[in-house]
Protein backbone atom coordinates (compact mmCIF):
# COMPACT_ATOMS: atom_id res chain seq x y z
CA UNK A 1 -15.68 -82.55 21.17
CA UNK A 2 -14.94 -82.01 25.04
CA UNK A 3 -12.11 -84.08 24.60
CA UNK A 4 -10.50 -82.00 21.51
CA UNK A 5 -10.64 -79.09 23.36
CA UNK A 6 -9.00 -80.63 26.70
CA UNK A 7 -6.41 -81.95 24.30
CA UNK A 8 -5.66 -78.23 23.23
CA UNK A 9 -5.46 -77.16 26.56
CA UNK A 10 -2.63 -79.81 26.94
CA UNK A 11 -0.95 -78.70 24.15
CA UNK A 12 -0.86 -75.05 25.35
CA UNK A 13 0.13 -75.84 28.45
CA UNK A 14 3.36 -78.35 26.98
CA UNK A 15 4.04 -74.89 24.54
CA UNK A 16 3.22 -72.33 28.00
CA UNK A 17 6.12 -74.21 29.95
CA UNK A 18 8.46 -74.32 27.22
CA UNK A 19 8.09 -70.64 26.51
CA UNK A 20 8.91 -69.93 30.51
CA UNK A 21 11.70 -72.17 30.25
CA UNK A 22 10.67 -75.25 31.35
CA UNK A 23 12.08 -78.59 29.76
CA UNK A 24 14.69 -78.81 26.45
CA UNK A 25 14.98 -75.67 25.03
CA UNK A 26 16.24 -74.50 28.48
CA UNK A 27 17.55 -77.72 30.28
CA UNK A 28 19.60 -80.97 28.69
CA UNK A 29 17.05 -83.30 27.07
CA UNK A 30 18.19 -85.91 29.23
CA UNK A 31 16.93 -83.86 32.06
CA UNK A 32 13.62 -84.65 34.19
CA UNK A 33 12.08 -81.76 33.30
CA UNK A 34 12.37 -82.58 29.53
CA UNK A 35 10.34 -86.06 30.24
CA UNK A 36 7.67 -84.40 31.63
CA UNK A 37 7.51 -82.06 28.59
CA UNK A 38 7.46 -84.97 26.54
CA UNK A 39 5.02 -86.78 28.44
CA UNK A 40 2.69 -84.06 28.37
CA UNK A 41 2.47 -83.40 24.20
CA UNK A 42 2.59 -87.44 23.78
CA UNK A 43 0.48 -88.67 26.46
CA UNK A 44 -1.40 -85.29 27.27
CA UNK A 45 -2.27 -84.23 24.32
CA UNK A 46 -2.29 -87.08 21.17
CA UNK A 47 -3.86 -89.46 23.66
CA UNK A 48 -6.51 -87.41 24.31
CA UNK A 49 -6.91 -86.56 20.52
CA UNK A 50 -6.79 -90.14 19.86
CA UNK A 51 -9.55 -90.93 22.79
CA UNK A 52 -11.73 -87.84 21.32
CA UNK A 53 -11.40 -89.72 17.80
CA UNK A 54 -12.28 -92.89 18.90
CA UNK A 55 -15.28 -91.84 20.65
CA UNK A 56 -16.56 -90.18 17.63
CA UNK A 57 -15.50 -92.91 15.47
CA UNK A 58 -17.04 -96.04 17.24
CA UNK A 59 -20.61 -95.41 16.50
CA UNK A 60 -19.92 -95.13 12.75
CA UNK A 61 -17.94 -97.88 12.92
CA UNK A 62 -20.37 -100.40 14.16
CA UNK A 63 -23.36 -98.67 13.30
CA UNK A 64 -25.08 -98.11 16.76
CA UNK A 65 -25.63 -95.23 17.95
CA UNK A 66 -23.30 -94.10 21.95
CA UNK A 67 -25.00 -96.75 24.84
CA UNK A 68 -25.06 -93.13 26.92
CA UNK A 69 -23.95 -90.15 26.17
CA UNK A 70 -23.65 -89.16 29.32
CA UNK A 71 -20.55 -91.72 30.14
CA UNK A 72 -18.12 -89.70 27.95
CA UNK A 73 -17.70 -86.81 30.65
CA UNK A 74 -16.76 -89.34 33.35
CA UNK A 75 -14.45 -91.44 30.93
CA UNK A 76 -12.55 -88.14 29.96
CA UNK A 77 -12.34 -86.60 33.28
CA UNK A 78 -10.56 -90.26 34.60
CA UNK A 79 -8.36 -89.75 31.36
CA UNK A 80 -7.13 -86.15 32.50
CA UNK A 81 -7.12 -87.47 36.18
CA UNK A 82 -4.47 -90.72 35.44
CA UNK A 83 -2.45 -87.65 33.07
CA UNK A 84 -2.01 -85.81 35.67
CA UNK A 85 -1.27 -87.99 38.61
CA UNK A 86 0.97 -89.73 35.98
CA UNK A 87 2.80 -86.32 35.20
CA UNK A 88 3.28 -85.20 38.63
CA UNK A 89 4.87 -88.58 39.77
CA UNK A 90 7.15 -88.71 36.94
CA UNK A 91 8.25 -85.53 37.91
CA UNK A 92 8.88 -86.45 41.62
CA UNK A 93 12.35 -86.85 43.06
CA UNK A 94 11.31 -90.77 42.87
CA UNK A 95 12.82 -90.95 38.95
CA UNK A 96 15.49 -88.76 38.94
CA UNK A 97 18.94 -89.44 38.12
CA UNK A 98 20.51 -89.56 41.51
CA UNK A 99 17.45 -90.84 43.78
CA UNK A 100 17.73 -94.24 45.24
CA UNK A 101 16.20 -95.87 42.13
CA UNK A 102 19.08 -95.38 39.81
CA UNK A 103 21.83 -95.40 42.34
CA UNK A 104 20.74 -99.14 43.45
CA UNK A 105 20.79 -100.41 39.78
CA UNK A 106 16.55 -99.85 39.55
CA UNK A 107 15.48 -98.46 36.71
CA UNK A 108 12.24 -96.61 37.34
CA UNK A 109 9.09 -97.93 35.67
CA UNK A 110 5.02 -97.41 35.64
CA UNK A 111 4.52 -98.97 38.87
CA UNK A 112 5.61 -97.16 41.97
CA UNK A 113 6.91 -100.39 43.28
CA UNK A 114 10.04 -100.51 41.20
CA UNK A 115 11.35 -97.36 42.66
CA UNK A 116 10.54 -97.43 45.77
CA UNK A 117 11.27 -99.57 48.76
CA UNK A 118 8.82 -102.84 49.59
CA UNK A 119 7.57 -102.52 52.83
């Protein structure tokens, strides 16, 4: 259930920075701002719901009780970890429009390594 109410806590949080002006209702949709906004209801929150399902699911489904219980709490709290370090680099001046990624050509992707310079 931990990860149901995490997921809720995305949601408000996608609905907290809309309401303050933050992302489409305020900016273009093409904007940065807008992806993050996006990226937090999709990934943030349905992912989570998803992962909270799943983990509920799985037992039923093969008819074995959870190995440990206690691995849920670490498995969720890498979930929100990668969701966050994912939102905050999306949201760096690394992917947007006018950084050196999309004024060489590069499209920015999930690996930092496509935007930014091999060393």
């Amino acid at each position: 259930m931990s990860c149901f109410a995490v997921a809720t806590a995305w949601l408000f949080a996608a609905e907290a920075l809309m309401v303050a002006g933050f992302g489409f209702p305020a900016v273009d949709i093409a904007a940065p701002d807008t992806l993050v906004l996006v990226q937090i209801i999709a990934i943030g929150w349905l992912s989570l719901c998803v992962c909270g399902a799943l983990t509920q699911f799985m037992p039923v489904l093969v008819g074995k009780p959870v190995y440990s219980e206690a691995a849920t709490l670490p498995v969720l709290c890498l979930l929100v970890a990668g969701r966050c370090c994912s939102a905050s680099w999306r949201s760096a001046a690394g992917c947007r429009r006018g950084s050196g990624c999309f004024r060489s050509g590069r499209r920015c992707s999930s690996r930092a390594s496509a935007c930014w310079p091999q060393t």
